[in-house]
N, C-alpha and C. Protein backbone atom coordinates (compact mmCIF):
# COMPACT_ATOMS: atom_id res chain seq x y z
N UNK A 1 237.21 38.13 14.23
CA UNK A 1 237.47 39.38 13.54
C UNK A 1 238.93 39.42 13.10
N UNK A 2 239.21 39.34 11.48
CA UNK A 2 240.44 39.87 11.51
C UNK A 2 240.96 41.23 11.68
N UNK A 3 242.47 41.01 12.06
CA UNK A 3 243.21 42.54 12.32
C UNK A 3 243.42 43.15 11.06
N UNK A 4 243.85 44.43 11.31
CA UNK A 4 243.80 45.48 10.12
C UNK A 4 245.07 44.49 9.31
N UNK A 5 245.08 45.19 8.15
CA UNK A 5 246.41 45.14 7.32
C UNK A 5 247.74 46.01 8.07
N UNK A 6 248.45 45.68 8.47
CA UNK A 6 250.07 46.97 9.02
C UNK A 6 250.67 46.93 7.60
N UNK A 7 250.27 48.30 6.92
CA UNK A 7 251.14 48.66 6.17
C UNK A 7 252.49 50.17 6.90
N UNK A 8 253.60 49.98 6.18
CA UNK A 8 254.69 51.18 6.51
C UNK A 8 255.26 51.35 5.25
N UNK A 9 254.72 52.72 4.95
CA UNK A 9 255.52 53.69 3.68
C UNK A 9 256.66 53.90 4.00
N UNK A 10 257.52 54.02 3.19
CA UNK A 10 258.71 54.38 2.74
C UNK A 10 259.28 54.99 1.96
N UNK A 11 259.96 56.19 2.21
CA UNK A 11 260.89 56.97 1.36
C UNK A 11 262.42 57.27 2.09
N UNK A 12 263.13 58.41 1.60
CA UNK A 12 264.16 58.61 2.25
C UNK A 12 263.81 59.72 3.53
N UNK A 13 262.94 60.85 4.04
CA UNK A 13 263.74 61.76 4.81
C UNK A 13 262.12 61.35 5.61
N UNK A 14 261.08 60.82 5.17
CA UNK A 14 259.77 60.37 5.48
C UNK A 14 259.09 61.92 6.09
N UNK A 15 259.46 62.93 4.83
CA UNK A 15 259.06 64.41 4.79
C UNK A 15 257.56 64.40 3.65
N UNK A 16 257.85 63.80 2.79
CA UNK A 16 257.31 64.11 1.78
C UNK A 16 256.33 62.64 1.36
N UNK A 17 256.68 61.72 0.37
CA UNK A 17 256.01 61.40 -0.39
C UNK A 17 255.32 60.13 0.62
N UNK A 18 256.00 59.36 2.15
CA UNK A 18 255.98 58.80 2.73
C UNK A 18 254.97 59.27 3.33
N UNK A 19 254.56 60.47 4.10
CA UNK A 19 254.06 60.56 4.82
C UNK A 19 252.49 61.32 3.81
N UNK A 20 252.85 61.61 2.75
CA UNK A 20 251.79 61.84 1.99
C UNK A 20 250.84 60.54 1.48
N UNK A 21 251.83 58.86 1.63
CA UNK A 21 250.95 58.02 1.35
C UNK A 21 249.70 57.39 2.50
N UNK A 22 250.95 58.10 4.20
CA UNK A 22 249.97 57.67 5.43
C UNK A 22 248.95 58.46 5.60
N UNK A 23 248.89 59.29 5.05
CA UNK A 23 247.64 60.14 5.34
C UNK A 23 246.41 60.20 3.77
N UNK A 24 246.51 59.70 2.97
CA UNK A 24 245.59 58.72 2.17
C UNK A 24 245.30 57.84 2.56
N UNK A 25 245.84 56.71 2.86
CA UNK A 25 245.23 55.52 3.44
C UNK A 25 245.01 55.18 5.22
N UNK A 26 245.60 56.35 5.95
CA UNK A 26 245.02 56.31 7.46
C UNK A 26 243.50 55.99 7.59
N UNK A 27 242.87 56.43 7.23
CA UNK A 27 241.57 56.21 7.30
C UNK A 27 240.64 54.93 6.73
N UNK A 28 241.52 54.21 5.60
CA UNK A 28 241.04 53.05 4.90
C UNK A 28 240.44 52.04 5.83
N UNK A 29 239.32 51.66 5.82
CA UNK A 29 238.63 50.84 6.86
C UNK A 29 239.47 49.32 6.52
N UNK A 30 240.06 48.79 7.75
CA UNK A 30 240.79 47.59 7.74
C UNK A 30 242.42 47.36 7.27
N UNK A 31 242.83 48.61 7.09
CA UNK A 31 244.40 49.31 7.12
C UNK A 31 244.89 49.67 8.39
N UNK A 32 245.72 49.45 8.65
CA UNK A 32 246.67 50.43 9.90
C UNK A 32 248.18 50.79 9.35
N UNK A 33 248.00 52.30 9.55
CA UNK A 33 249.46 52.29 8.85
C UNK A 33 250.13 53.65 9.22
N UNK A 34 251.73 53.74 8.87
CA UNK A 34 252.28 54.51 9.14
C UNK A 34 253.95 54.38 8.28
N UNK A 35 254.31 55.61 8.84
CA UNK A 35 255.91 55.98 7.76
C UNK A 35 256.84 55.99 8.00
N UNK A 36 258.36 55.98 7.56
CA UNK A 36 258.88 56.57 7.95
C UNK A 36 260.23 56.30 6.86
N UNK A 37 261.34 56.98 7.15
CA UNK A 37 262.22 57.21 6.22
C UNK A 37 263.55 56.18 6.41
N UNK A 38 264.53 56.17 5.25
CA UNK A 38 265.72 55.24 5.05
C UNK A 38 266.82 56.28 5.55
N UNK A 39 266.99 57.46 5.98
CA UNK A 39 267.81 58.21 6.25
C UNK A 39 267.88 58.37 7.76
N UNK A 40 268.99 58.20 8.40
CA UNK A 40 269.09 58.25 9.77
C UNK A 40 268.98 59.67 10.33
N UNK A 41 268.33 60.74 9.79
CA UNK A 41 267.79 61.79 10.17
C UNK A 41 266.68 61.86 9.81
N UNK A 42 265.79 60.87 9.17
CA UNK A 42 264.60 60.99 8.47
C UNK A 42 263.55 61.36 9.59
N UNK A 43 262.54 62.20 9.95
CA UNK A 43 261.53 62.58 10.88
C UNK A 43 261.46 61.03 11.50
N UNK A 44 260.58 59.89 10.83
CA UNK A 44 260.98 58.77 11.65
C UNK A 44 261.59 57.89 11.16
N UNK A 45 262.99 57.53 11.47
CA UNK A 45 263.65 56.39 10.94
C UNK A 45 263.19 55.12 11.12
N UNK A 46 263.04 54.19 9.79
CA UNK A 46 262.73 53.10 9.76
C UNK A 46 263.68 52.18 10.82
N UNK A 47 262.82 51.21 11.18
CA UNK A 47 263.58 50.38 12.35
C UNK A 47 263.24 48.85 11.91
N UNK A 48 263.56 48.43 12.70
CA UNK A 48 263.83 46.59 12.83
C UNK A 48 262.50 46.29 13.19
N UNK A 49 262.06 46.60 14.37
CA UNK A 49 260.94 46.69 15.02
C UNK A 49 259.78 47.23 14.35
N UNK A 50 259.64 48.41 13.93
CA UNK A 50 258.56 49.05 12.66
C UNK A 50 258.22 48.25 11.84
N UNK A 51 259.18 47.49 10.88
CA UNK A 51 259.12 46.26 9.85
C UNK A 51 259.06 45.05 10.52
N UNK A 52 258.84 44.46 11.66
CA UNK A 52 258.41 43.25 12.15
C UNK A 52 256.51 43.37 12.65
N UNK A 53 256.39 45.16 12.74
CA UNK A 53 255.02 45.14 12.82
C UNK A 53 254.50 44.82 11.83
N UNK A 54 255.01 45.37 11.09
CA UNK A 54 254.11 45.96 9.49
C UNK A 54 254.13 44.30 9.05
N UNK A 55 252.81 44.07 7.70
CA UNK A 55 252.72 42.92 6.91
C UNK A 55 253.75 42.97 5.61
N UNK A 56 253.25 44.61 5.71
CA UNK A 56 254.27 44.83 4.01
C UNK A 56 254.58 46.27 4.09
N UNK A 57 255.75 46.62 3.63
CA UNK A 57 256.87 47.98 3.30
C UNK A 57 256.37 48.12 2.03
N UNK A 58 255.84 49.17 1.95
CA UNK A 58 255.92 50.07 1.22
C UNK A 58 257.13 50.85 0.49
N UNK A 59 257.66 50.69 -0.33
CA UNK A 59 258.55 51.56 -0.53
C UNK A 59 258.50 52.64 -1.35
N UNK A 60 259.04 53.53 -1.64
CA UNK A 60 258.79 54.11 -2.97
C UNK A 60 259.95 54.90 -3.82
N UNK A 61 261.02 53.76 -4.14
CA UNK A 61 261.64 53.55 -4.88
C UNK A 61 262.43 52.09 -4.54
N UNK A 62 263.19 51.61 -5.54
CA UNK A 62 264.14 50.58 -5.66
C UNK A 62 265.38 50.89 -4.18
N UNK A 63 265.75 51.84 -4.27
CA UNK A 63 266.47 52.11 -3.47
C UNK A 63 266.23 52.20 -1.92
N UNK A 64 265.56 51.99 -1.92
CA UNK A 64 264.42 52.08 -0.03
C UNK A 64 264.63 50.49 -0.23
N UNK A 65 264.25 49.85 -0.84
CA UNK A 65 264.07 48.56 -0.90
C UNK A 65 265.37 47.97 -0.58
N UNK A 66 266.07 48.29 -1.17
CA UNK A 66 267.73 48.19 -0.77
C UNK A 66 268.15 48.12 0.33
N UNK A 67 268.01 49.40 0.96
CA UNK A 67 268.24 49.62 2.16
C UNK A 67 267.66 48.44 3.19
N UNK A 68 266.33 48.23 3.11
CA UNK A 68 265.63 47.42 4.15
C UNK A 68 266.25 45.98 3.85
N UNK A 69 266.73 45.93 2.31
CA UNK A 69 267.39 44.60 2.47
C UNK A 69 268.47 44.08 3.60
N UNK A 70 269.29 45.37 3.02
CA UNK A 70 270.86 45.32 3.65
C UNK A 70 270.98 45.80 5.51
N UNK A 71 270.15 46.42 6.00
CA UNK A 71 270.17 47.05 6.92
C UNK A 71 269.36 46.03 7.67
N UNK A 72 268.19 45.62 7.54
CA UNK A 72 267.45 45.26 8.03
C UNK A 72 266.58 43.57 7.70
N UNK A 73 267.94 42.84 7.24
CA UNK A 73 267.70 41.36 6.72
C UNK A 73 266.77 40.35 7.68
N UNK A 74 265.68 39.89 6.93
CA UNK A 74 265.24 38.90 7.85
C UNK A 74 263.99 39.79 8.89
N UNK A 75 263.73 40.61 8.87
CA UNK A 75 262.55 41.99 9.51
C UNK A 75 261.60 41.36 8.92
N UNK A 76 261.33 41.53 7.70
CA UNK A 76 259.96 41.61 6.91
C UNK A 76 260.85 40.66 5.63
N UNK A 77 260.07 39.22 5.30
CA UNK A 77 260.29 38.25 3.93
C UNK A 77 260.54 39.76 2.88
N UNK A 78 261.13 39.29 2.17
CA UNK A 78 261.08 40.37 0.58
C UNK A 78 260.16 40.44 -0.46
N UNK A 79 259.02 38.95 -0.10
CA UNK A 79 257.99 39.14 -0.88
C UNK A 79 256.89 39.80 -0.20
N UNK A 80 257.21 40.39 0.78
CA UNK A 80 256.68 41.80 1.60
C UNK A 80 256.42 42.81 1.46
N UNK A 81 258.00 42.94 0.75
CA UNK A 81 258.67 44.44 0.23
C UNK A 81 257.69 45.16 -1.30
N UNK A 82 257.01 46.10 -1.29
CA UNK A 82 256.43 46.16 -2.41
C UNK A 82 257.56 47.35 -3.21
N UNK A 83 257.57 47.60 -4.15
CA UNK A 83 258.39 48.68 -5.27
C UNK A 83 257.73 49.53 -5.80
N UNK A 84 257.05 51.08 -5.36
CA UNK A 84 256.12 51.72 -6.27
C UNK A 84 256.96 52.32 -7.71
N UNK A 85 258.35 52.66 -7.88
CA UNK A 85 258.78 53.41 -8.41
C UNK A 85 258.23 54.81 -8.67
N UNK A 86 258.31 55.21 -7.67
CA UNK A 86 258.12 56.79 -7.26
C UNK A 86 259.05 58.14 -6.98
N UNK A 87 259.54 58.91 -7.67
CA UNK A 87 260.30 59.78 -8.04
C UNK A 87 260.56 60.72 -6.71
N UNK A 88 261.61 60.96 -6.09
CA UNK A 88 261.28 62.12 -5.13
C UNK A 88 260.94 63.35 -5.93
N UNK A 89 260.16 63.92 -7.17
CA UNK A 89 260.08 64.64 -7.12
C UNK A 89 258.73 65.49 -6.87
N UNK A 90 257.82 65.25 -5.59
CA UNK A 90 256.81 65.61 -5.16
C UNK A 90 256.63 66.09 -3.64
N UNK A 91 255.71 67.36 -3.68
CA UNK A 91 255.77 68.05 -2.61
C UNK A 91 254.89 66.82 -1.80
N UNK A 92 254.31 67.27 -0.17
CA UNK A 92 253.43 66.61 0.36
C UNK A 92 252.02 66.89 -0.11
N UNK A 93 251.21 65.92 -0.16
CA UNK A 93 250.12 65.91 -0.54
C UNK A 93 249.76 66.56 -2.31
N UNK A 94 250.67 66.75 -3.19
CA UNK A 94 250.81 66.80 -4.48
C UNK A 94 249.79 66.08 -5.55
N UNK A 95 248.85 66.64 -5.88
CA UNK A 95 247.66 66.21 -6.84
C UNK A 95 248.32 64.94 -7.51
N UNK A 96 249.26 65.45 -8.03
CA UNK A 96 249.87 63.65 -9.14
C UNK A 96 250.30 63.02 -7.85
N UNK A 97 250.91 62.99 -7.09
CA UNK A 97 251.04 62.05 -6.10
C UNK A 97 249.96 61.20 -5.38
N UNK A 98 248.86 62.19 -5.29
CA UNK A 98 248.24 61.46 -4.52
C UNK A 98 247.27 60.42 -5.90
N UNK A 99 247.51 61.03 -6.76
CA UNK A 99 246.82 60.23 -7.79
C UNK A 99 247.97 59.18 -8.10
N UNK A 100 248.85 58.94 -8.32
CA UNK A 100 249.54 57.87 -7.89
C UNK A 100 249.81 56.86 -6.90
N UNK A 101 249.89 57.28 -6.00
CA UNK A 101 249.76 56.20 -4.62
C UNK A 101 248.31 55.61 -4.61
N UNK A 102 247.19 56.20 -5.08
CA UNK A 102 246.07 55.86 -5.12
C UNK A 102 245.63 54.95 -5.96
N UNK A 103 246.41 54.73 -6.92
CA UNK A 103 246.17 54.22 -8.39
C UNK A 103 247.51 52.84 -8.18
N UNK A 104 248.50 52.88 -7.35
CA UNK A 104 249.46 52.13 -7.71
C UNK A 104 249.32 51.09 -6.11
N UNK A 105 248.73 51.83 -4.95
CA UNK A 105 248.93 50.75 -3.88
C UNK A 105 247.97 50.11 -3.53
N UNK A 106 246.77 50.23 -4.22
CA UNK A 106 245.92 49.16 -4.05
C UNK A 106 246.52 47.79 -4.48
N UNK A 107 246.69 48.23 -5.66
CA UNK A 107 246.81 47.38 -6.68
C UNK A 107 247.96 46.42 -6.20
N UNK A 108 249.38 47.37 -5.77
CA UNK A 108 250.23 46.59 -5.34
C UNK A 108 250.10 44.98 -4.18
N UNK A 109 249.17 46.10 -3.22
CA UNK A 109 249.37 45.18 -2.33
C UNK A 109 248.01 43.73 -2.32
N UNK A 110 247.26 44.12 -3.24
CA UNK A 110 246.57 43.15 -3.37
C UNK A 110 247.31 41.93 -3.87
N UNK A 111 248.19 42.22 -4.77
CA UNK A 111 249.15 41.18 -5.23
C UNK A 111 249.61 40.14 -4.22
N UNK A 112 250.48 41.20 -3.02
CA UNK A 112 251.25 40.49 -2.16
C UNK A 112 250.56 40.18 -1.20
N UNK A 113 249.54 40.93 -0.90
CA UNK A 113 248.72 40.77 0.84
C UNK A 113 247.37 40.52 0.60
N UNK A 114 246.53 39.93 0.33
CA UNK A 114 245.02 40.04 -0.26
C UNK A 114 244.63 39.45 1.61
N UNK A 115 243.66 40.79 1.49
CA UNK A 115 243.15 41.15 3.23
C UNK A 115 242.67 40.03 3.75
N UNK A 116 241.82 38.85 2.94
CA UNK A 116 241.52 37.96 3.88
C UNK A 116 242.64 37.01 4.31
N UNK A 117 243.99 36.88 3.53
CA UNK A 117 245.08 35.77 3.91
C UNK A 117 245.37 36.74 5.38
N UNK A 118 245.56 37.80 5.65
CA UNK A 118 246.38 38.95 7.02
C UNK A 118 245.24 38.50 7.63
């Protein structure tokens, strides 16, 4: 039996658009996943350890991506790191949001992670 996929969303305060992507795909049969933020007050700050679970980071912007570079080198390869380009400008659980994350992270991570290689 293979193990789930470990995906970890990413934003900055892991208030909003982060934790709006873990609770779309929590339930995805053969996913395991969870969030958290680039801001050292973020509800849960991303760690060293979080990104050595996970297969692939989620991010959702260029700038998250950054961060995990510089902060956290050598955690998770960079062809790991996925890029949604996603705007903070969405509440939690936000109709266009969720129609975005829905529409953009399949797709993403099939690229980088296709479930039978995990």
């Amino acid at each position: 039996m293979t193990r789930p996929l470990r995906v970890v969303f990413i934003c900055t305060q892991n208030k909003l658009r982060s934790p709006t992507a873990e609770a779309i795909f929590r339930s995805l049969d053969g996913w395991e996943v969870t969030s958290a933020g680039t801001n050292r007050d973020a509800e849960t700050p991303v760690s060293r350890d979080l990104l050595e679970w996970a297969d692939v980071a989620v991010c959702m912007e260029k700038r998250h991506r950054d961060v995990l570079r510089q902060q956290f080198s050598g955690a998770l390869p960079d062809d790991r790191i996925v890029t949604l380009g996603i705007p903070d400008d969405y509440e939690f659980m936000d109709g266009t949001l969720v129609e975005l994350l829905e529409r953009l992270v399949p797709t993403r991570l099939d690229a980088v992670a296709p479930r039978e290689a995990v």
